[in-house]
N, C-alpha and C. Protein backbone atom coordinates (compact mmCIF):
# COMPACT_ATOMS: atom_id res chain seq x y z
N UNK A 1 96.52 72.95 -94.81
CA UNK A 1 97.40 74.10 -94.65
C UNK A 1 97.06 75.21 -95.66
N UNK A 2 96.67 75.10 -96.80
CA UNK A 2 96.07 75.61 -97.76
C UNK A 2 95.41 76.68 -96.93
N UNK A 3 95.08 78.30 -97.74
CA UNK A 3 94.51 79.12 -97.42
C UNK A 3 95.16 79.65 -95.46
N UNK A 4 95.86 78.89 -94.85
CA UNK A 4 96.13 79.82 -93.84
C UNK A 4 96.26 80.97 -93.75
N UNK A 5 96.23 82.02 -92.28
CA UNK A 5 96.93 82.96 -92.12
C UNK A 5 98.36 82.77 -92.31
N UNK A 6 98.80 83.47 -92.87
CA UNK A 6 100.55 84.08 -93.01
C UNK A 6 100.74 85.15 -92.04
N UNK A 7 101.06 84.95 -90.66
CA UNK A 7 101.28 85.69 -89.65
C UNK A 7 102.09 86.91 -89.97
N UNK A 8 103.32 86.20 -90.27
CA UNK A 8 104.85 86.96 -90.45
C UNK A 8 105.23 86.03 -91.49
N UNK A 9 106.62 87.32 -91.98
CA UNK A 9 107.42 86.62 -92.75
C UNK A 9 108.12 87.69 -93.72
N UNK A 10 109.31 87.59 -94.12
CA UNK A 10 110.22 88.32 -94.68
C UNK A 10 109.87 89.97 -94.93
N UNK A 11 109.40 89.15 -96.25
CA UNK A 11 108.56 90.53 -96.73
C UNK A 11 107.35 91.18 -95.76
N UNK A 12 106.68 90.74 -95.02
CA UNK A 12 106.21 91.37 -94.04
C UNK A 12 106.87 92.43 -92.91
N UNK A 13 107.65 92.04 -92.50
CA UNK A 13 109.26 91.87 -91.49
C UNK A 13 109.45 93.10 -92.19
N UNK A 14 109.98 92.85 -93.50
CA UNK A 14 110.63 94.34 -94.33
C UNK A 14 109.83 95.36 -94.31
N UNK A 15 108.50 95.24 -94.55
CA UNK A 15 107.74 95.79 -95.00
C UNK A 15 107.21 96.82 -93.89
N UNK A 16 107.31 95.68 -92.29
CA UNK A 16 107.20 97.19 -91.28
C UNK A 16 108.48 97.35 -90.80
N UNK A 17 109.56 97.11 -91.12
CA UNK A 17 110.59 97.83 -90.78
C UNK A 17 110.71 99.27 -91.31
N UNK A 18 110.48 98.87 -93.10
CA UNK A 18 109.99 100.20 -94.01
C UNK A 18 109.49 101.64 -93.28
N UNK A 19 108.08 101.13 -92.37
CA UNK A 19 107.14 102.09 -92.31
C UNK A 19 107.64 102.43 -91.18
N UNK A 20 108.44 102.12 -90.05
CA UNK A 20 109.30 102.16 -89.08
C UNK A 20 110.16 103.53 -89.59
N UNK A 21 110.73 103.01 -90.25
CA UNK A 21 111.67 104.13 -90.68
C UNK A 21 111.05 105.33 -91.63
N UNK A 22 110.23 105.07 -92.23
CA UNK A 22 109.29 106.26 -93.18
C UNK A 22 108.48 107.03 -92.32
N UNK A 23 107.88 106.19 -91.55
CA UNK A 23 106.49 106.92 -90.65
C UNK A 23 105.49 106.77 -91.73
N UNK A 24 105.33 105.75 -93.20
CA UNK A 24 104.31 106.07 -93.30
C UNK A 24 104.34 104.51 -94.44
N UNK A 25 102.75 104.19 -94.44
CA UNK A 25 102.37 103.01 -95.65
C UNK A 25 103.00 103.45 -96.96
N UNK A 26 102.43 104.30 -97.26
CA UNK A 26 102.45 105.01 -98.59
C UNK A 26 104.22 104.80 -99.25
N UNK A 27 105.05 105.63 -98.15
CA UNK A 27 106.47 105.88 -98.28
C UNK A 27 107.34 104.83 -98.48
N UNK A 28 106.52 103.29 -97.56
CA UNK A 28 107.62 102.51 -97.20
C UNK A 28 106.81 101.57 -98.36
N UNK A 29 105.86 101.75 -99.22
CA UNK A 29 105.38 100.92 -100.28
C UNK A 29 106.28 101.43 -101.30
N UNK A 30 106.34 102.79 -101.72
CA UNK A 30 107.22 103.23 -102.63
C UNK A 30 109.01 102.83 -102.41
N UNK A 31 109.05 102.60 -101.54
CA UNK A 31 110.62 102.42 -101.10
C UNK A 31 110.65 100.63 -101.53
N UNK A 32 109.73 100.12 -101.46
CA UNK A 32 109.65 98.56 -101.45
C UNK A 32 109.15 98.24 -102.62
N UNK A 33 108.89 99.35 -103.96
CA UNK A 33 108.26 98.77 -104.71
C UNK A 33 107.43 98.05 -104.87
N UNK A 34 106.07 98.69 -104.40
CA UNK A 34 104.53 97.74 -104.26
C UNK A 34 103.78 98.89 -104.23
N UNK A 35 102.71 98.93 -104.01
CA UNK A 35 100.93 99.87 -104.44
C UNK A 35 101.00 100.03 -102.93
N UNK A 36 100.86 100.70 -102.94
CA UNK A 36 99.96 101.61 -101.95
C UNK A 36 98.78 100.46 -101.62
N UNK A 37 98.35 99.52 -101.91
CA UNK A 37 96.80 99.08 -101.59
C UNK A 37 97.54 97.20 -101.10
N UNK A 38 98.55 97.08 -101.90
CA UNK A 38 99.18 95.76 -101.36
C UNK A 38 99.99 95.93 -99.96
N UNK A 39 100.17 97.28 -100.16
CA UNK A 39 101.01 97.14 -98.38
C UNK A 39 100.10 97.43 -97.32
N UNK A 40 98.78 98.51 -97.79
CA UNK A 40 97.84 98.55 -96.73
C UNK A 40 97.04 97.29 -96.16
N UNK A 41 96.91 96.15 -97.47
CA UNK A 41 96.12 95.34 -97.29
C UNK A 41 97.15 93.67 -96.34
N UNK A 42 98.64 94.25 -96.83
CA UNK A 42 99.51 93.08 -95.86
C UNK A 42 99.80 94.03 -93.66
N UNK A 43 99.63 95.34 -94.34
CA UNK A 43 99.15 95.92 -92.74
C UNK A 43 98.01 95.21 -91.96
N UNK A 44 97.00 95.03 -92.64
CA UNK A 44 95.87 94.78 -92.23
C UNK A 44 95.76 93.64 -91.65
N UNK A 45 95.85 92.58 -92.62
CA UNK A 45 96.16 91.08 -92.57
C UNK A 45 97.24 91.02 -91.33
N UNK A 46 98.57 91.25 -91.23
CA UNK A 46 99.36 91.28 -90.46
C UNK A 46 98.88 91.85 -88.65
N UNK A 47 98.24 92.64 -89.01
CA UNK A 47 97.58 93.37 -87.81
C UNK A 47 96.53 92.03 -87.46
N UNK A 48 95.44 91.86 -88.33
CA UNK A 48 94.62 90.67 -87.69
C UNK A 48 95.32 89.38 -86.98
N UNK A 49 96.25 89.17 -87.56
CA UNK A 49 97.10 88.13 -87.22
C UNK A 49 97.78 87.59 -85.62
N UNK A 50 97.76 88.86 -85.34
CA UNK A 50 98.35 89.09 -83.82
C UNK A 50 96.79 89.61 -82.83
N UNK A 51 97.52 89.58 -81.49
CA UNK A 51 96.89 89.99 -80.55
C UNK A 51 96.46 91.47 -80.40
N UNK A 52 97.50 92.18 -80.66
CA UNK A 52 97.35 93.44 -80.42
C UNK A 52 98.15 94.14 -82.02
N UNK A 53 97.48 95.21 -82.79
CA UNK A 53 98.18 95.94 -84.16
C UNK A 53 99.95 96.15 -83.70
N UNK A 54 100.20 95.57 -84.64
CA UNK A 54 101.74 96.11 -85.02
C UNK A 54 102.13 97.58 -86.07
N UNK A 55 101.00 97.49 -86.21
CA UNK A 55 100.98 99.18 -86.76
C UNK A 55 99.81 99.71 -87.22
N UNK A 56 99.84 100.92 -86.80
CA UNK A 56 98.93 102.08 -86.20
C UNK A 56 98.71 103.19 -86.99
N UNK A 57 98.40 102.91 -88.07
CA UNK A 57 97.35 104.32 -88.86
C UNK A 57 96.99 105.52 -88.74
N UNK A 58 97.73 106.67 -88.62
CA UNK A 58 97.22 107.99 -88.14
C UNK A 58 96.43 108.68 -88.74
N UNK A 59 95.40 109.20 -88.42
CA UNK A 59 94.59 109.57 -89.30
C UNK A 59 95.42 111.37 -89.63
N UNK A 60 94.72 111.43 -91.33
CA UNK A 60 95.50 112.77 -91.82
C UNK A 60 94.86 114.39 -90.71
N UNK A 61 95.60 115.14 -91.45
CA UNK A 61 95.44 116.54 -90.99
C UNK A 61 95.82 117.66 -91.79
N UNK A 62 96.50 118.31 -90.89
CA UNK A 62 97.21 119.66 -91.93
C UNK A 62 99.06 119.06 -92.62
N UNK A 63 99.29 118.12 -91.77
CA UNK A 63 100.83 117.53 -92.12
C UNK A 63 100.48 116.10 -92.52
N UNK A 64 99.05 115.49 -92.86
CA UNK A 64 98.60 114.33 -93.33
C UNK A 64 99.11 113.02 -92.49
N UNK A 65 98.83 111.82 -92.44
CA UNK A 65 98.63 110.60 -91.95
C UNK A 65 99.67 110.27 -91.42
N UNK A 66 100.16 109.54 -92.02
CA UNK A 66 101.32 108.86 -91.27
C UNK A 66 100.72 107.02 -90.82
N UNK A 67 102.17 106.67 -89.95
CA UNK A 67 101.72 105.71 -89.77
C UNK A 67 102.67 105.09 -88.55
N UNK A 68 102.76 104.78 -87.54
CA UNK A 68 103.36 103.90 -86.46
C UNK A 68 103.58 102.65 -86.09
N UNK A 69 104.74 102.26 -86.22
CA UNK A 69 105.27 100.75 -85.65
C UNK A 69 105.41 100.91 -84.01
N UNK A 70 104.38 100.12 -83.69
CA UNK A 70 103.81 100.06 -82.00
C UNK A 70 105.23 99.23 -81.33
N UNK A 71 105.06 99.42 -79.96
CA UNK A 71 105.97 98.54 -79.33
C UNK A 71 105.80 96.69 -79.65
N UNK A 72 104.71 96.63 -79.34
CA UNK A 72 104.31 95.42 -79.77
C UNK A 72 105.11 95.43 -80.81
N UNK A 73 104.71 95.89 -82.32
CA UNK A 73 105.17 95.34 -83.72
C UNK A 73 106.50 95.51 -83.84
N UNK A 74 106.96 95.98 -82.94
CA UNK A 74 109.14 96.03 -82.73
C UNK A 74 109.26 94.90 -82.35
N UNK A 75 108.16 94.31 -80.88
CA UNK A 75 109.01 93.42 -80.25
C UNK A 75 108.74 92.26 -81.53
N UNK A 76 107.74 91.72 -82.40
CA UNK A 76 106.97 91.04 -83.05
C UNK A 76 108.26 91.04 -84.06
N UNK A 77 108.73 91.90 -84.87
CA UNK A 77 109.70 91.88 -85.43
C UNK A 77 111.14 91.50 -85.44
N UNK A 78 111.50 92.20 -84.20
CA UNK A 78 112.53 91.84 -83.47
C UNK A 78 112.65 90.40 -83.18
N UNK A 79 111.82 89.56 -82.81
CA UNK A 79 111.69 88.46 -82.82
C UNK A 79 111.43 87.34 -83.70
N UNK A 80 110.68 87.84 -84.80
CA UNK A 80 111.09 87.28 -86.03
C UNK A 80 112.37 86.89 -86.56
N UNK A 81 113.20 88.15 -86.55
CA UNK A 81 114.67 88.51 -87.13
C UNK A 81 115.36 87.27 -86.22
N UNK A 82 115.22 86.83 -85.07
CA UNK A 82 116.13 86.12 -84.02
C UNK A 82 115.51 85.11 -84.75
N UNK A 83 114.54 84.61 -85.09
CA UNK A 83 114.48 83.23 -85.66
C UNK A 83 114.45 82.93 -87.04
N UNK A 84 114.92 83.94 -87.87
CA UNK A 84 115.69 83.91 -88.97
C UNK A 84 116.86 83.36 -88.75
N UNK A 85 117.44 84.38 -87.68
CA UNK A 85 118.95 84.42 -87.50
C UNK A 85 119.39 82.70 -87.24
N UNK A 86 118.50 82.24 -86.18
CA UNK A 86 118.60 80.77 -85.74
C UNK A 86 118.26 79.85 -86.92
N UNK A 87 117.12 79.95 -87.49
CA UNK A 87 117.20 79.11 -88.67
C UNK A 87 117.97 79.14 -89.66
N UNK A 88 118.90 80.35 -89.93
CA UNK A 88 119.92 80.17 -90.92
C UNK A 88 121.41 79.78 -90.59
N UNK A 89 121.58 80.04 -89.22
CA UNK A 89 122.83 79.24 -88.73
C UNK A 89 122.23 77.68 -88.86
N UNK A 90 121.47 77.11 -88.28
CA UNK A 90 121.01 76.05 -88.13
C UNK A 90 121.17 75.30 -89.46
N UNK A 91 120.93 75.89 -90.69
CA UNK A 91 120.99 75.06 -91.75
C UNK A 91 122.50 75.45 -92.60
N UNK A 92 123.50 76.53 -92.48
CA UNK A 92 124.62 77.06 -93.11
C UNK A 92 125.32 75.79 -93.17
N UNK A 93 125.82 74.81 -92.64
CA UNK A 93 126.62 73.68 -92.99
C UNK A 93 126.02 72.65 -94.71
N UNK A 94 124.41 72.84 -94.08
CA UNK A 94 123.75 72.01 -95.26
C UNK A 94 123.82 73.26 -96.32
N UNK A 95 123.16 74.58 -96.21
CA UNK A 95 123.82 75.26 -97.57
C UNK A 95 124.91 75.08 -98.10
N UNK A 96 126.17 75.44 -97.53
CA UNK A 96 127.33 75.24 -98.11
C UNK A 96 127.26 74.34 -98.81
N UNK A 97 126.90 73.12 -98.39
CA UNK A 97 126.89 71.39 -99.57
C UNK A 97 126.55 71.82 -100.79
N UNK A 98 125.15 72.73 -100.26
CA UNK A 98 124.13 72.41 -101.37
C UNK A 98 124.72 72.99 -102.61
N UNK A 99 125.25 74.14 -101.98
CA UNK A 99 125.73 75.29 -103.12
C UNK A 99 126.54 74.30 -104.32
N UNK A 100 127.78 73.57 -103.38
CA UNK A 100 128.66 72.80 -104.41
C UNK A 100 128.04 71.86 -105.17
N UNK A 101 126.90 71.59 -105.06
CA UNK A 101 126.04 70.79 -105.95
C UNK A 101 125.57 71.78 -107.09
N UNK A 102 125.46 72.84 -107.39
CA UNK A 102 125.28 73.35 -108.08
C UNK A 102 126.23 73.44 -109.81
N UNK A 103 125.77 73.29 -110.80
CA UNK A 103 126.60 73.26 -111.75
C UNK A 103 126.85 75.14 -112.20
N UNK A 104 128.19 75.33 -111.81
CA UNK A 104 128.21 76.90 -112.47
C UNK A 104 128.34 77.81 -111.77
N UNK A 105 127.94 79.19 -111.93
CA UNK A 105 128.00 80.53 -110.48
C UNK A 105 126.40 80.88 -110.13
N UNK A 106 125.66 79.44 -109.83
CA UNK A 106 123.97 80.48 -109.82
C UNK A 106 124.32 80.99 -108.50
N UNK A 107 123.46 81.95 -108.45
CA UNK A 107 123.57 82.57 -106.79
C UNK A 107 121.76 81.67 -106.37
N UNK A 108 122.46 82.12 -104.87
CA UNK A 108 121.29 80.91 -103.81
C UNK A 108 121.21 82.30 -103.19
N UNK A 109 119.33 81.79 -103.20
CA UNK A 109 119.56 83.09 -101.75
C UNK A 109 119.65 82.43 -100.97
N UNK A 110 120.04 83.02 -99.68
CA UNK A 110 119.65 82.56 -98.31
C UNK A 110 119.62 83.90 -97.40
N UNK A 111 118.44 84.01 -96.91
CA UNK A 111 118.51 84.70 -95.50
C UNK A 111 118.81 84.79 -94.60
N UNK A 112 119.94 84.94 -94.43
CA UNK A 112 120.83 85.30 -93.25
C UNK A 112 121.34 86.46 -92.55
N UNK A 113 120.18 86.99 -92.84
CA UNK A 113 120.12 88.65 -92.02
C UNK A 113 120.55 88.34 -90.62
């Protein structure tokens, strides 16, 4: 399992939702706190990953680059989010336990977007 592709996944998920809403790498790296070169390079990766790019690179001009979340990378997303959603109902009975096992107020994450 070592060295796999990492298709999808959270921070991926976030990361083109970001550029979704920015229109651009650059914007939705600064909004996410990361380089400019770690979000181009999880675009990339993420794009190889699939069949067809989930996002689309415009090349610059006089109003410069930009960047596009394709239909594909909505539906790709969109569908991610549903099996978040399912895997965190699926386990909320066993969180709850777990939490009371805890000694104190730590916070747990859980993703339950």
């Amino acid at each position: 399992m070592m060295g796999e592709l990492t298709a999808m996944g959270p921070g991926r998920a976030d990361l083109i939702d970001a550029i979704a809403r920015t229109g651009s790498i650059s914007a939705a790296a600064r909004e996410m706190g990361m380089s400019y070169r770690r979000a181009w390079l999880l675009v990339e990766s993420t794009n190889a990953a699939f069949v067809a790019p989930l996002v689309v690179a415009n090349t610059g001009g006089s109003g410069g680059g930009g960047a596009t979340v394709t239909d594909f990378g909505r539906d790709v997303v969109a569908r991610y989010r549903a099996m978040e959603r399912k895997a965190a109902a699926s386990i909320a009975a066993d969180f709850a336990t777990f939490g009371k096992l805890l000694a104190g107020p730590a916070v747990m994450e859980h993703s339950g977007k």
